[in-house]
Each structure stands twice: as structure tokens, then as C-alpha cells.
N, C-alpha and C. Protein backbone atom coordinates (compact mmCIF):
# COMPACT_ATOMS: atom_id res chain seq x y z
N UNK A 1 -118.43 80.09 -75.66
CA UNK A 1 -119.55 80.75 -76.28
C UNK A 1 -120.62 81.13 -75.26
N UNK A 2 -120.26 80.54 -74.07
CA UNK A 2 -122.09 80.96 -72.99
C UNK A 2 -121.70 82.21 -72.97
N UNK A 3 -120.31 82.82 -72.76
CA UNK A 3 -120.34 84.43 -71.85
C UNK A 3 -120.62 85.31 -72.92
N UNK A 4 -120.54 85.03 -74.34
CA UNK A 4 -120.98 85.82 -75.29
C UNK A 4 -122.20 86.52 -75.63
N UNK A 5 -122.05 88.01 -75.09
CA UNK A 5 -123.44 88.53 -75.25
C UNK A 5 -124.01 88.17 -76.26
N UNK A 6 -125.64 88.52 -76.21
CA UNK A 6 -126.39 88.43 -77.02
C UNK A 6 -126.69 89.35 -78.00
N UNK A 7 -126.24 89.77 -78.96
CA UNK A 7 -126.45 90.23 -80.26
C UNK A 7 -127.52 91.00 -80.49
N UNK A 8 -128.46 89.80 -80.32
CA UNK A 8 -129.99 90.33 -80.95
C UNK A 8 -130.79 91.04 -79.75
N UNK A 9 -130.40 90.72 -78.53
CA UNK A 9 -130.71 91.65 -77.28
C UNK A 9 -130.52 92.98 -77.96
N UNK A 10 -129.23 92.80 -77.43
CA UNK A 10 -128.37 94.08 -77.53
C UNK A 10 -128.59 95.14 -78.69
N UNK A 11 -128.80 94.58 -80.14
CA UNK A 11 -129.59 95.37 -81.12
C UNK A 11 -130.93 95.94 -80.90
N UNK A 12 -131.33 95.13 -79.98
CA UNK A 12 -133.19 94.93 -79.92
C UNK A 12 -133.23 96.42 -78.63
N UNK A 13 -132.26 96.16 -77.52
CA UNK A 13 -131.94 97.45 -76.81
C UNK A 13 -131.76 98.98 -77.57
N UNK A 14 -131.08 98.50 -78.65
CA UNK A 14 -130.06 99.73 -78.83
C UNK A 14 -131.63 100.38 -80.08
N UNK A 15 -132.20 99.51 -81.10
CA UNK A 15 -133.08 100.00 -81.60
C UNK A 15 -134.11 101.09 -80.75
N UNK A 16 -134.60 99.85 -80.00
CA UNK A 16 -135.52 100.74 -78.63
C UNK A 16 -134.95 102.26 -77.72
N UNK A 17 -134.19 102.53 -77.72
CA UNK A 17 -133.57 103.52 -77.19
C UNK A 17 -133.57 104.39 -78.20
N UNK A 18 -133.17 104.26 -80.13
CA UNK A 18 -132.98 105.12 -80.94
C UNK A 18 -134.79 105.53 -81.15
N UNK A 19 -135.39 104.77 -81.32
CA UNK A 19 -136.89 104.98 -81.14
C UNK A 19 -137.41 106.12 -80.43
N UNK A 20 -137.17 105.40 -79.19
CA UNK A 20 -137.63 106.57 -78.11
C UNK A 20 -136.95 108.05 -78.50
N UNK A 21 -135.66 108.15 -78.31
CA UNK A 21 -135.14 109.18 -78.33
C UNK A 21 -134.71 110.07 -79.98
N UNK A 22 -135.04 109.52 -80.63
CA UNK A 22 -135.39 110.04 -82.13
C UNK A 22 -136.65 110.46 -82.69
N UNK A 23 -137.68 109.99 -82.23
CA UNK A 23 -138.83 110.15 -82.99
C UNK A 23 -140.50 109.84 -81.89
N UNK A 24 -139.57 109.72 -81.00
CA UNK A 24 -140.64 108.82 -78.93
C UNK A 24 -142.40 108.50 -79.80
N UNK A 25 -141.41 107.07 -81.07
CA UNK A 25 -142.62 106.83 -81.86
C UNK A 25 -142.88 105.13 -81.13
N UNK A 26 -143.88 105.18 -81.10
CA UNK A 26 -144.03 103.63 -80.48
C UNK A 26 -143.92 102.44 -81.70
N UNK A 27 -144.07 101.10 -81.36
CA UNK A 27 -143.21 100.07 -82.25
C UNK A 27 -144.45 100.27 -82.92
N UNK A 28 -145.89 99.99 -82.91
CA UNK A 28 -146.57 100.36 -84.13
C UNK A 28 -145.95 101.52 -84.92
N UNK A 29 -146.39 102.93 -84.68
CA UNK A 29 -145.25 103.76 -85.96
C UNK A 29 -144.37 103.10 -86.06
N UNK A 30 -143.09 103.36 -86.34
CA UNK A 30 -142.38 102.90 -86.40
C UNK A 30 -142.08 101.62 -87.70
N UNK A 31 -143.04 100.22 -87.13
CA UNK A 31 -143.38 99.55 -88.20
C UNK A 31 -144.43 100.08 -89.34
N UNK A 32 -145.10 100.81 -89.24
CA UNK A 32 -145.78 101.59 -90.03
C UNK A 32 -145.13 102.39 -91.46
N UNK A 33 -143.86 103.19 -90.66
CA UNK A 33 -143.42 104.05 -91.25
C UNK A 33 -142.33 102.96 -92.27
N UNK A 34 -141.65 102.13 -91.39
CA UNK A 34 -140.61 101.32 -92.28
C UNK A 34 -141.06 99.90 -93.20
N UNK A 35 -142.39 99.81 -93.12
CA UNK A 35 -142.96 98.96 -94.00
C UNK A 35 -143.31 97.53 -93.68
N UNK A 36 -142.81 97.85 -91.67
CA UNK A 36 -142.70 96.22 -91.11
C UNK A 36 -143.44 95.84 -90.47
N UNK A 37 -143.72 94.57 -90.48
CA UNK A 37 -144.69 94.18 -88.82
C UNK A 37 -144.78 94.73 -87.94
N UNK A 38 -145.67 95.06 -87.23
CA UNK A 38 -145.67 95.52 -85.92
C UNK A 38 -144.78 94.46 -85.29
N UNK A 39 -145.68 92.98 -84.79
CA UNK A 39 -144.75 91.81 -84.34
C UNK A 39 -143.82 91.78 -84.66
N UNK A 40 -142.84 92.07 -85.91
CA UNK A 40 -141.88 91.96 -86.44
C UNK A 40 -140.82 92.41 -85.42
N UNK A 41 -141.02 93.86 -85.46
CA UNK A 41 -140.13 95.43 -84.96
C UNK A 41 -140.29 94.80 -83.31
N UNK A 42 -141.40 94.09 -83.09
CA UNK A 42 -141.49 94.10 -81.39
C UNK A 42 -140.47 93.04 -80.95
N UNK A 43 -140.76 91.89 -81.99
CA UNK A 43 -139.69 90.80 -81.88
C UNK A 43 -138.33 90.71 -81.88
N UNK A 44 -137.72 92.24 -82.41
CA UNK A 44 -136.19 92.34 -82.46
C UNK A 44 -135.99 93.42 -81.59
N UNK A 45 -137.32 93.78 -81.07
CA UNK A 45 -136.42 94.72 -80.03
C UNK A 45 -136.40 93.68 -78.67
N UNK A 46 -137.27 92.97 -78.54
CA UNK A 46 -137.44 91.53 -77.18
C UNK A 46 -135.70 91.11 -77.51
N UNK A 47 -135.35 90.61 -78.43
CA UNK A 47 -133.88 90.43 -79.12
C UNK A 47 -134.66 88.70 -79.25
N UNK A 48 -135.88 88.34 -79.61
CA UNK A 48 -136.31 87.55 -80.37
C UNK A 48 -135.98 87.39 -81.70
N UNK A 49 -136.17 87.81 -82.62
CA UNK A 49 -135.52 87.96 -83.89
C UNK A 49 -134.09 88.21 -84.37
N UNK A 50 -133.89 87.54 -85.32
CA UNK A 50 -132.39 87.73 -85.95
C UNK A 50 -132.48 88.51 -87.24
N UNK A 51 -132.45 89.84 -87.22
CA UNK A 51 -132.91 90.89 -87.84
C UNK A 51 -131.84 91.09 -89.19
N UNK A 52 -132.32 90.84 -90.49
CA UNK A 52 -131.99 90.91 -91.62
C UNK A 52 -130.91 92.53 -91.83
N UNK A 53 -129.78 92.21 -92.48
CA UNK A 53 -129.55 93.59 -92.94
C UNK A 53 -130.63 94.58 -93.77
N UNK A 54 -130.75 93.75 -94.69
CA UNK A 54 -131.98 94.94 -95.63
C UNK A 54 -133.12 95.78 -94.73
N UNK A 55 -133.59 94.86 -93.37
CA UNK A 55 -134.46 95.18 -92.44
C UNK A 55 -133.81 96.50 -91.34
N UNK A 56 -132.61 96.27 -91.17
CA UNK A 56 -131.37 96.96 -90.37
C UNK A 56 -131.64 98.79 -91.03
N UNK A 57 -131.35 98.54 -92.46
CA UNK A 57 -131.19 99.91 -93.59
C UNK A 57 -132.52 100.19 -93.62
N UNK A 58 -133.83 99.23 -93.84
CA UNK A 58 -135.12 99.80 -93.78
C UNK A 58 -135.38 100.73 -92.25
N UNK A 59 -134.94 100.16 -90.89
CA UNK A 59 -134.99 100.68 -89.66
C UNK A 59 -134.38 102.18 -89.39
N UNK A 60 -132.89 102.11 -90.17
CA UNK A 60 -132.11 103.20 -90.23
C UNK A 60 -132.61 104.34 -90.92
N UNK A 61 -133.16 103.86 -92.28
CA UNK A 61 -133.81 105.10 -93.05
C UNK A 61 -134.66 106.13 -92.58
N UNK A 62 -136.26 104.83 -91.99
CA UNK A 62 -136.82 105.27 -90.88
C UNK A 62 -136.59 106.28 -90.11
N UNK A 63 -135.52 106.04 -89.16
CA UNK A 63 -134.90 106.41 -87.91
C UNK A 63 -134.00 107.83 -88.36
N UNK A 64 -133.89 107.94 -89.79
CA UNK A 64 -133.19 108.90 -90.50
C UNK A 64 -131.51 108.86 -89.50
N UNK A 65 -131.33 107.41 -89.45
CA UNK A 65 -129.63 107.79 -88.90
C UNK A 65 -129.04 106.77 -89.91
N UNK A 66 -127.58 106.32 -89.60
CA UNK A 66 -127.06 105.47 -90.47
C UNK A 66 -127.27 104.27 -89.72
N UNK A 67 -127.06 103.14 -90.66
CA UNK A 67 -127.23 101.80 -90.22
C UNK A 67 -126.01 101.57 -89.05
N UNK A 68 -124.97 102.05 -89.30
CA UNK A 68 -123.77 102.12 -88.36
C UNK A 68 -123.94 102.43 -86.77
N UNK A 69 -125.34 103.43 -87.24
CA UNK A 69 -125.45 103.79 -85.68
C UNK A 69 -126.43 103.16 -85.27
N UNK A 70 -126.86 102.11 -85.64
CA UNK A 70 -128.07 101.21 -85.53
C UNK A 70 -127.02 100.43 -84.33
N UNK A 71 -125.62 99.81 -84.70
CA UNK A 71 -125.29 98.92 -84.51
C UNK A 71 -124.16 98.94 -83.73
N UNK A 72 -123.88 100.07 -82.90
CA UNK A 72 -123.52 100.75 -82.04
C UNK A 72 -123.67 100.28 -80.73
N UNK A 73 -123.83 99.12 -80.48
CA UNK A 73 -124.52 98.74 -79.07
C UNK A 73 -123.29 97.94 -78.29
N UNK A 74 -123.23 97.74 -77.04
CA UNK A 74 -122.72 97.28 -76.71
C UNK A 74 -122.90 96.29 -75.22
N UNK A 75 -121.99 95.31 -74.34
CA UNK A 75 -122.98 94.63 -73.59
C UNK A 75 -121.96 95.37 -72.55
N UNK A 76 -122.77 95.53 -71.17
CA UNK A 76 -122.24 97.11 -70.31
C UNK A 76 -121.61 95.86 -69.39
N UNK A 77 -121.74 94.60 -69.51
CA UNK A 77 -121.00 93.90 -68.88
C UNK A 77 -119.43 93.51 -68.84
N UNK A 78 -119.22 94.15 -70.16
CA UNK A 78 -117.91 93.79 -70.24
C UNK A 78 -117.13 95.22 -70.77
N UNK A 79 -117.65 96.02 -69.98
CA UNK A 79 -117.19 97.68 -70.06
C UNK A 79 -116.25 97.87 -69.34
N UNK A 80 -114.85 97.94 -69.24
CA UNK A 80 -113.76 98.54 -67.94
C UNK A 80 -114.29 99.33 -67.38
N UNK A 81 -114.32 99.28 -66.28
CA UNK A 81 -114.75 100.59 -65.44
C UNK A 81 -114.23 101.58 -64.91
């Protein structure tokens, strides 16, 4: 279990990147628009938080993509090269 990426990183990455490059709204918008904490949204993109599905579909709606592509992430460490 140690070499097993981290999840909530890796979501917390992949959110932050759809952010920027969807809407280059900062984590205040963002939580604004989807109904969440500021701290909240900041905490799962740190990959502090273990981010609820219902929270996942609230982010996606937001983000106007699917939750699928929320979750799209991957750890570049264990990419063939």
C-alpha cells in the first residue's frame, strides 16, 4: 500500500488544472458558483480532503464537464514511457 498513489492528490491536481483551464476561475469562484467552501474546494485541491461524490457532481456541474472527466487523473509515476 506505501507505492499507492494518492487519490485525493491526484483529484485535488486534476480539479485544479480543470479550473484553470475551463473557466481560469480562482478557488473562491468556483466555491461560490458550486455552493462550497472556499476552504472546502482549497482542501481537495491540497488533496487534503476526501471529497464526497455528491461534492464530485456539484464540482462537475460547475465546471459544466462530466463527473467522469473530473476523475480522469492519473499518477505520471507509473506512466510507461
Amino acid at each position: 500500500m506505501e507505492n499507492d498513489p494518492d487519490v485525493c492528490a491526484l483529484f485535488g491536481k486534476r480539479l485544479s488544472i480543470l479550473r484553470k483551464e475551463k473557466k481560469s476561475w480562482s478557488q473562491e469562484k468556483l466555491a461560490y458558483e458550486s455552493g462550497l467552501a472556499r476552504s472546502y474546494v482549497s482542501g481537495v485541491e491540497r488533496g487534503i480532503r476526501n471529497i464526497s461524490l455528491k461534492n464530485i457532481c456539484k464540482l462537475a456541474d460547475t465546471l459544466e464537464v462530466s463527473p467522469a472527466e473530473l476523475l480522469m487523473f492519473f499518477d505520471e509515476k507509473n506512466i510507461e514511457k
